[in-house]
N, C-alpha and C. Protein backbone atom coordinates (compact mmCIF):
# COMPACT_ATOMS: atom_id res chain seq x y z
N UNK A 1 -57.84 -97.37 26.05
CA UNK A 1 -57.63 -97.99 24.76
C UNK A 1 -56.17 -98.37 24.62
N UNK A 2 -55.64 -99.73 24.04
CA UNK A 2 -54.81 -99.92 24.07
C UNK A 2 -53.87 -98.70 22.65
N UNK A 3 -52.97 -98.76 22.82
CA UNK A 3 -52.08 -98.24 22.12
C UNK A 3 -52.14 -98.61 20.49
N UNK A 4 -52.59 -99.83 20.37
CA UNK A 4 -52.07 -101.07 18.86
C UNK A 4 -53.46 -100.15 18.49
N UNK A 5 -54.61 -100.29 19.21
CA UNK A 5 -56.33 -99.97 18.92
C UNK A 5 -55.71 -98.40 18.28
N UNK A 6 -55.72 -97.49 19.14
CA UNK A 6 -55.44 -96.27 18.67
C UNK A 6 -54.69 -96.15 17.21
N UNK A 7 -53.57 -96.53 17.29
CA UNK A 7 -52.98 -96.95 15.96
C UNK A 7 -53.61 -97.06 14.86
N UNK A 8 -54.14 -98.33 15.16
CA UNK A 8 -55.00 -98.81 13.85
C UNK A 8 -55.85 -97.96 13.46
N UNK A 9 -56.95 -97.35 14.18
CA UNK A 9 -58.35 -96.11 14.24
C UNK A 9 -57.35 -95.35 13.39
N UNK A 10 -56.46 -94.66 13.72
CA UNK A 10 -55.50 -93.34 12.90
C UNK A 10 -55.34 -94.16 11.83
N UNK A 11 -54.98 -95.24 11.44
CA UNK A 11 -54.51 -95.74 10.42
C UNK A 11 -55.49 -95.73 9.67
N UNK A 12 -56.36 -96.36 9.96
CA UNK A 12 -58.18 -96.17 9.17
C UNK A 12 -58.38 -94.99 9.02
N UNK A 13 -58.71 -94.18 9.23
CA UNK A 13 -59.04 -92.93 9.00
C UNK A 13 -58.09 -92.11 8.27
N UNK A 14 -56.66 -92.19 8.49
CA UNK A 14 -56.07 -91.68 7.36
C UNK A 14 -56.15 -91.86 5.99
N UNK A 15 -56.66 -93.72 6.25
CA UNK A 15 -56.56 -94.56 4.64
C UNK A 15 -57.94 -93.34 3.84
N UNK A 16 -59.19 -93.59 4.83
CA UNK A 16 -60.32 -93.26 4.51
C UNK A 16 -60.20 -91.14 3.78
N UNK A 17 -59.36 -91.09 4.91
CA UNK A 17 -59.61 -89.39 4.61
C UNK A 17 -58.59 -89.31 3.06
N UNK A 18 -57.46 -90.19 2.99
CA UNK A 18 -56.86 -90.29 1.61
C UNK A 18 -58.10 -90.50 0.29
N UNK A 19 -58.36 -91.86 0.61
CA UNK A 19 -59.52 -92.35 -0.26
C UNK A 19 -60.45 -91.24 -1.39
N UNK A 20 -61.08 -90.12 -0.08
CA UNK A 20 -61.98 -89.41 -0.49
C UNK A 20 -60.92 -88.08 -0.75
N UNK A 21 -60.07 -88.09 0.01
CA UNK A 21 -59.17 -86.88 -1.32
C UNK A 21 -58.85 -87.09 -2.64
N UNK A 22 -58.40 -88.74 -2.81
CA UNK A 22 -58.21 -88.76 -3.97
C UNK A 22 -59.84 -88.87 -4.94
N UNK A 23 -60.68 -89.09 -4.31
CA UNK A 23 -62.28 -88.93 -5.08
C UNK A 23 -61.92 -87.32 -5.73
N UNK A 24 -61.99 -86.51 -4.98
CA UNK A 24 -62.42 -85.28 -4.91
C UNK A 24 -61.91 -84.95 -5.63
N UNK A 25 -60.37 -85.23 -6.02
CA UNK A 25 -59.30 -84.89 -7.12
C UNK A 25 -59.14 -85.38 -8.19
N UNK A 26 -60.49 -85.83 -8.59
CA UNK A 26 -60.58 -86.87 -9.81
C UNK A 26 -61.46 -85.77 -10.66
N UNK A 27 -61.01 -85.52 -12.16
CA UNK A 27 -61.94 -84.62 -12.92
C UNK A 27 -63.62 -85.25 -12.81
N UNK A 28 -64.20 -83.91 -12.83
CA UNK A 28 -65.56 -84.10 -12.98
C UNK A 28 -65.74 -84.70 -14.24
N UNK A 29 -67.00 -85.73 -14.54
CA UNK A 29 -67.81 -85.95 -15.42
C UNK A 29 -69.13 -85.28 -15.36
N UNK A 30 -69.50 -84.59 -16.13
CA UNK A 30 -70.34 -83.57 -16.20
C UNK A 30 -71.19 -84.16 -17.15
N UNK A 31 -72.66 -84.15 -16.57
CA UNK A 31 -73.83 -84.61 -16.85
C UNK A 31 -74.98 -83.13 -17.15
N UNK A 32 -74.09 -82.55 -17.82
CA UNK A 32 -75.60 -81.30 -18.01
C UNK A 32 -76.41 -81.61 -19.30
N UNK A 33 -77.72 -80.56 -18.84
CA UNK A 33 -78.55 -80.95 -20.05
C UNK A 33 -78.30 -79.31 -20.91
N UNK A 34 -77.92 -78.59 -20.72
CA UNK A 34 -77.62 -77.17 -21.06
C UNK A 34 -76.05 -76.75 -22.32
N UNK A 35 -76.02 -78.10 -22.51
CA UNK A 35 -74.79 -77.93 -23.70
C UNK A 35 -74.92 -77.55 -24.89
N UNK A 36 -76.33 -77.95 -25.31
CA UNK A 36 -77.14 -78.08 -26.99
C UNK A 36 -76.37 -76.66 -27.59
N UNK A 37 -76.77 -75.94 -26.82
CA UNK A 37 -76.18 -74.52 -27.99
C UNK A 37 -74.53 -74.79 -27.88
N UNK A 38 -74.11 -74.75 -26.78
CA UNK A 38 -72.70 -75.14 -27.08
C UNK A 38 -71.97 -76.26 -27.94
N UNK A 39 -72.71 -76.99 -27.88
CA UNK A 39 -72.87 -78.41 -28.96
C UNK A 39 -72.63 -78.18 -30.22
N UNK A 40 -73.39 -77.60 -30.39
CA UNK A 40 -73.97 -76.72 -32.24
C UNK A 40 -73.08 -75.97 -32.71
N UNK A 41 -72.91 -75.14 -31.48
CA UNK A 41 -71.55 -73.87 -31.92
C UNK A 41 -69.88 -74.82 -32.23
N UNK A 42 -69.94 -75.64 -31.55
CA UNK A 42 -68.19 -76.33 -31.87
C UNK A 42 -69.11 -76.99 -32.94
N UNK A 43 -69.95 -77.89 -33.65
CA UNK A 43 -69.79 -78.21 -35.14
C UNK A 43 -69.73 -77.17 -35.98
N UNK A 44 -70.74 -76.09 -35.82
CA UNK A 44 -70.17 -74.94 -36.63
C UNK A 44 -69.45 -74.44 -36.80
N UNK A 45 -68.45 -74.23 -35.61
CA UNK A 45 -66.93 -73.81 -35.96
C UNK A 45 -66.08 -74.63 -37.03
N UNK A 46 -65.93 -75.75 -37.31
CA UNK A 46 -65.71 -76.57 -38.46
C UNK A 46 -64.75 -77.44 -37.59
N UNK A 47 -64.54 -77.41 -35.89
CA UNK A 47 -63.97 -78.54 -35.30
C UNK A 47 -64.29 -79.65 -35.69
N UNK A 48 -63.60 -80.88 -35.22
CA UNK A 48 -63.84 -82.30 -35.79
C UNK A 48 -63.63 -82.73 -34.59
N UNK A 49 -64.44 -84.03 -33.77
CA UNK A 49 -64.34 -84.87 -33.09
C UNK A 49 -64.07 -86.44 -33.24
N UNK A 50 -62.29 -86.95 -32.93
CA UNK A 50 -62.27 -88.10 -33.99
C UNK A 50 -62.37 -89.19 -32.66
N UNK A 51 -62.89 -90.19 -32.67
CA UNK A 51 -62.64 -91.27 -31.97
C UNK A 51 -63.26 -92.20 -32.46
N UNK A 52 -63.01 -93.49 -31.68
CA UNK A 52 -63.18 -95.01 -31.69
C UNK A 52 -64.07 -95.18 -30.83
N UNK A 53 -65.28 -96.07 -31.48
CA UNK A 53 -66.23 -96.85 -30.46
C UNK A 53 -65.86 -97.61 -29.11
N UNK A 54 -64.78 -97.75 -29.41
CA UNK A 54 -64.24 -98.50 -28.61
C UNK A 54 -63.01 -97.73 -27.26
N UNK A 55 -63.07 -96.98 -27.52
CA UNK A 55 -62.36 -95.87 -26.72
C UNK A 55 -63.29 -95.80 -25.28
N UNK A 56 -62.50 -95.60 -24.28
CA UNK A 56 -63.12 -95.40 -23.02
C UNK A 56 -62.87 -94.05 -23.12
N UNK A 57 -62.00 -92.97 -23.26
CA UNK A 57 -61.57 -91.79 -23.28
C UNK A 57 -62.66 -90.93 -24.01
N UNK A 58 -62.46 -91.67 -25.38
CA UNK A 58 -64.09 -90.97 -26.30
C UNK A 58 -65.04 -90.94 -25.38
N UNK A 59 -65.40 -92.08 -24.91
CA UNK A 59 -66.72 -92.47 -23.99
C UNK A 59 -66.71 -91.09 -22.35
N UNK A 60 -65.94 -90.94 -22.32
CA UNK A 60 -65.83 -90.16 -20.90
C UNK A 60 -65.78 -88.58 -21.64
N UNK A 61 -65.34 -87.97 -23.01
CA UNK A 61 -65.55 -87.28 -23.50
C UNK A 61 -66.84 -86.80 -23.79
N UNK A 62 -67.76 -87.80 -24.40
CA UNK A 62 -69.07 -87.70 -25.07
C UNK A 62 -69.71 -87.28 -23.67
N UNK A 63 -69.26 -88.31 -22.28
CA UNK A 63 -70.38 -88.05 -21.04
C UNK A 63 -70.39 -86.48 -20.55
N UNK A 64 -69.58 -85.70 -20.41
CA UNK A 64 -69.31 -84.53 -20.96
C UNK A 64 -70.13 -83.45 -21.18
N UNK A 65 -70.77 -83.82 -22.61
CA UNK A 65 -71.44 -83.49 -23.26
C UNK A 65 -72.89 -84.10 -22.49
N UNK A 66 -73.81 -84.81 -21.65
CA UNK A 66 -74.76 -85.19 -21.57
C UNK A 66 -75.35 -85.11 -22.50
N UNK A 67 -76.46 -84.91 -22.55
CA UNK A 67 -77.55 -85.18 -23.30
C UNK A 67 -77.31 -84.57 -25.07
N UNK A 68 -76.45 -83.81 -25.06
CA UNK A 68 -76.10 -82.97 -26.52
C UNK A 68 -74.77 -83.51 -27.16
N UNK A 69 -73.89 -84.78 -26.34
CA UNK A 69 -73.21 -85.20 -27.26
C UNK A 69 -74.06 -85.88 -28.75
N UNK A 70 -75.00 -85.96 -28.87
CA UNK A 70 -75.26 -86.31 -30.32
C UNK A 70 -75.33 -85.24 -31.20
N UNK A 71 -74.60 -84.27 -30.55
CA UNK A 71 -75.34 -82.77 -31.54
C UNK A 71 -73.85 -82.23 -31.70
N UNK A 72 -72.62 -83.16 -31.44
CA UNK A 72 -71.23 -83.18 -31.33
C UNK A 72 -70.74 -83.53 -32.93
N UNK A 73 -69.65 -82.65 -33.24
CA UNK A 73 -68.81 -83.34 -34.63
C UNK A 73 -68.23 -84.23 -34.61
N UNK A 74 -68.88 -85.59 -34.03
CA UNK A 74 -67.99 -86.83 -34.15
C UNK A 74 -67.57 -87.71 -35.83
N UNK A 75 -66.74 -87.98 -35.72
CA UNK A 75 -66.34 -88.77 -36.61
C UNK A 75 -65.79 -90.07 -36.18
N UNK A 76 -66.31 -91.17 -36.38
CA UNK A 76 -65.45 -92.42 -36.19
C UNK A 76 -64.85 -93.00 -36.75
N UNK A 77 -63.28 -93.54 -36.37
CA UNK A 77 -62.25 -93.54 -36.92
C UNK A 77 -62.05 -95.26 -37.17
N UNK A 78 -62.69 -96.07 -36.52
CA UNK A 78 -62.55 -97.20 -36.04
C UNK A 78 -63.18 -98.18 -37.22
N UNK A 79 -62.73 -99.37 -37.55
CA UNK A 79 -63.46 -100.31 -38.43
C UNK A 79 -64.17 -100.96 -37.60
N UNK A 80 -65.38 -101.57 -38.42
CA UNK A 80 -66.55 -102.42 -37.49
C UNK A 80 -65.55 -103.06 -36.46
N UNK A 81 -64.89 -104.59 -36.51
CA UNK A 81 -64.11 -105.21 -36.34
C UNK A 81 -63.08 -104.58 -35.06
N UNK A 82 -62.97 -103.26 -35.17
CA UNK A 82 -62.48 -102.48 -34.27
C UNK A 82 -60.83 -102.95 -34.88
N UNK A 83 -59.77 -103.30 -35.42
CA UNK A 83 -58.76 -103.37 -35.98
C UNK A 83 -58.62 -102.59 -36.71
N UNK A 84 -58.61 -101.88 -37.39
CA UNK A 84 -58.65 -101.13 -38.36
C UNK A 84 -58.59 -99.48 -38.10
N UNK A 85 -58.31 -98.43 -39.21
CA UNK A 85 -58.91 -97.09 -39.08
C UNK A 85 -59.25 -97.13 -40.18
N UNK A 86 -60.66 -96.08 -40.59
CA UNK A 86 -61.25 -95.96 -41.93
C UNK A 86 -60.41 -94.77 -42.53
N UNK A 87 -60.43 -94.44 -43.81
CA UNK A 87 -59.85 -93.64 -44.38
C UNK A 87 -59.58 -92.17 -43.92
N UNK A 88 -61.23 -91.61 -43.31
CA UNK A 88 -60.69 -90.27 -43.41
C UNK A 88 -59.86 -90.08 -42.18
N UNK A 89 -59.79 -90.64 -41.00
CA UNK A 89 -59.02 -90.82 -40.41
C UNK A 89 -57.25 -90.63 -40.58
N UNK A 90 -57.08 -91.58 -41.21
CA UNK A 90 -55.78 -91.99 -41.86
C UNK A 90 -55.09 -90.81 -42.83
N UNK A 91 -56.61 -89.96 -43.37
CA UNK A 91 -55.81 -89.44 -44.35
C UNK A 91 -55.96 -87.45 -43.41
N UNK A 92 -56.42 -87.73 -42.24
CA UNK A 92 -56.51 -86.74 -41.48
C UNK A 92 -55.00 -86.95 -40.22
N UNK A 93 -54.23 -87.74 -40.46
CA UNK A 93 -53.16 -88.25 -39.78
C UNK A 93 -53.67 -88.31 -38.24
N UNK A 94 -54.72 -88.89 -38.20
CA UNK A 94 -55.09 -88.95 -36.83
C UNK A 94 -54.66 -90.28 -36.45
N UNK A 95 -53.36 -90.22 -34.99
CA UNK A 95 -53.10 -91.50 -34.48
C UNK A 95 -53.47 -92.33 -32.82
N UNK A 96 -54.61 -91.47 -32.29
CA UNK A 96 -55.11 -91.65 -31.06
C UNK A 96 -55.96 -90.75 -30.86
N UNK A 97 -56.43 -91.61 -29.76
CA UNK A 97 -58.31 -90.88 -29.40
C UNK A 97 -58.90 -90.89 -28.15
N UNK A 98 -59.22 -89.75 -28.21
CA UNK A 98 -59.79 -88.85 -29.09
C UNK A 98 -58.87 -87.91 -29.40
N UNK A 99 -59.15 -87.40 -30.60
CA UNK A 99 -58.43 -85.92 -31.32
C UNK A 99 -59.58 -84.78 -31.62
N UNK A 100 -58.81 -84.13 -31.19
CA UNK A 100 -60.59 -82.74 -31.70
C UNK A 100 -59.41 -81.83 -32.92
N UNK A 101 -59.79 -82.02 -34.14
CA UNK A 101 -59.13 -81.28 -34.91
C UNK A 101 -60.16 -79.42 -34.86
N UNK A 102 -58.89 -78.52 -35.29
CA UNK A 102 -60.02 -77.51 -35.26
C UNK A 102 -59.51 -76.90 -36.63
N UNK A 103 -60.39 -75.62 -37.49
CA UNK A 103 -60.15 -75.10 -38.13
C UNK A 103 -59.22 -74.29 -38.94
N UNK A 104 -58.03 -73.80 -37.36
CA UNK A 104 -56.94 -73.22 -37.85
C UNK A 104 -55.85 -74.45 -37.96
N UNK A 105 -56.17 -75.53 -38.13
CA UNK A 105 -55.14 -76.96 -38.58
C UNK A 105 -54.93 -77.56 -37.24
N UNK A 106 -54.91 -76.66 -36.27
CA UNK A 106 -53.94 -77.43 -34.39
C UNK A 106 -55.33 -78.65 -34.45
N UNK A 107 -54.70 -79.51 -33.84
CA UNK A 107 -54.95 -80.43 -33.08
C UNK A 107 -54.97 -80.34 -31.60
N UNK A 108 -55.89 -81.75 -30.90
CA UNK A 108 -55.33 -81.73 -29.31
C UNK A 108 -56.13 -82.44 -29.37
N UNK A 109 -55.01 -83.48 -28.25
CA UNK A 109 -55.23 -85.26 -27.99
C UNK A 109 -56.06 -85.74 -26.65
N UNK A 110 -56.48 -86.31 -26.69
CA UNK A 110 -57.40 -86.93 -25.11
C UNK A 110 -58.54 -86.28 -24.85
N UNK A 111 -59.03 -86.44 -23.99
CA UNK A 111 -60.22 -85.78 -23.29
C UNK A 111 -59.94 -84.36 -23.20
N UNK A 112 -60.59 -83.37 -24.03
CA UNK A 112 -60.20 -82.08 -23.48
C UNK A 112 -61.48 -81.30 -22.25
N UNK A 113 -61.43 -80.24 -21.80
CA UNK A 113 -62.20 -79.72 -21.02
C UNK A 113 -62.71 -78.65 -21.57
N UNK A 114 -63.97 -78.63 -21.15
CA UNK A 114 -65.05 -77.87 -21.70
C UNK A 114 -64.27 -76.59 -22.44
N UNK A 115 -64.10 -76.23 -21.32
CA UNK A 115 -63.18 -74.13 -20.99
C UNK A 115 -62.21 -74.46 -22.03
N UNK A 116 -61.26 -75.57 -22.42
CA UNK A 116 -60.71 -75.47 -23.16
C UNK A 116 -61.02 -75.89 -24.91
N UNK A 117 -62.12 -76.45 -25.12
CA UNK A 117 -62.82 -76.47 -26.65
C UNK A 117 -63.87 -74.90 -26.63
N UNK A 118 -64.27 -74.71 -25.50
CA UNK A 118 -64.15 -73.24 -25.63
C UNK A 118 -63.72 -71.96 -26.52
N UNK A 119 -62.36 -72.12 -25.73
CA UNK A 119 -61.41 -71.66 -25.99
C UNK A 119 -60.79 -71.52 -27.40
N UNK A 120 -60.94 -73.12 -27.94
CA UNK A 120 -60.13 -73.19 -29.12
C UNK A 120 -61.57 -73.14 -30.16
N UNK A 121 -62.47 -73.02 -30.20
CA UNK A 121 -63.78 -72.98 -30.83
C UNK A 121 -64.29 -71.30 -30.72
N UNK A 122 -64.01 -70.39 -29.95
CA UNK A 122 -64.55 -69.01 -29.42
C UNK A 122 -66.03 -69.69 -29.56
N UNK A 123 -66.83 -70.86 -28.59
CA UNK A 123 -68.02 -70.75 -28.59
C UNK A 123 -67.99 -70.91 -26.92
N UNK A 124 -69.24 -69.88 -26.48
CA UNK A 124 -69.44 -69.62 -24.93
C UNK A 124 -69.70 -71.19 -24.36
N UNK A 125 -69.34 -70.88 -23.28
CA UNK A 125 -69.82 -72.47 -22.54
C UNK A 125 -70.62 -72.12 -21.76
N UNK A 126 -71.95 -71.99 -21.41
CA UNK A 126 -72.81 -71.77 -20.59
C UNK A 126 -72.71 -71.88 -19.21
């Protein structure tokens, strides 16, 4: 094999073995159907889930949740029109999304992880 051939093969295969490291190192989106009680327990805690229809972040949040994000404390913050925020929003000083407000007043911005609404909810994560 010429030398340039060899090269290139290493070169490919490094690109490739990068590729799928960086897959692997990408957070899970979690598709369970086993959230419902966990679902229930963060609205009961009196957390708030604020986002925009229009949010990809919300959207990767809710997936999350599979099948029991509808059983989630969402609130949407967004006007039809998507320009806009509706009131309780505004008057909840919420300025990006998603926000999961919780009971003892803290906040926390973006996509959070399971273990950590957990955490700030004391409801088990299955």
């Amino acid at each position: 094999m010429k030398s340039n051939t060899k090269l290139l093969i290493i070169f490919s295969l490094s690109i490739v073995l990068i590729f799928i490291g960086a897959i692997s190192a990408m957070p899970k989106v979690q598709n369970r159907t086993d959230l419902e009680p966990f679902a229930k327990c963060i609205t009961d805690s009196g957390a708030k889930f604020y986002g925009a229809y229009w949010c990809t972040h919300c959207q990767e949040q809710k997936k999350m949740f599979g099948t029991a994000k509808n059983l989630l404390p969402y609130v949407e913050c967004s006007t039809a029109d998507g320009k806009g925020q509706l009131p309780i929003c505004t008057e909840n000083n919420i300025s990006g999304y998603p926000t999961w407000g919780f009971k003892d007043g803290s906040t926390l911005s973006g996509a959070v992880t399971l273990e950590l609404l957990a955490e700030k909810t004391s409801c088990s994560l299955p």
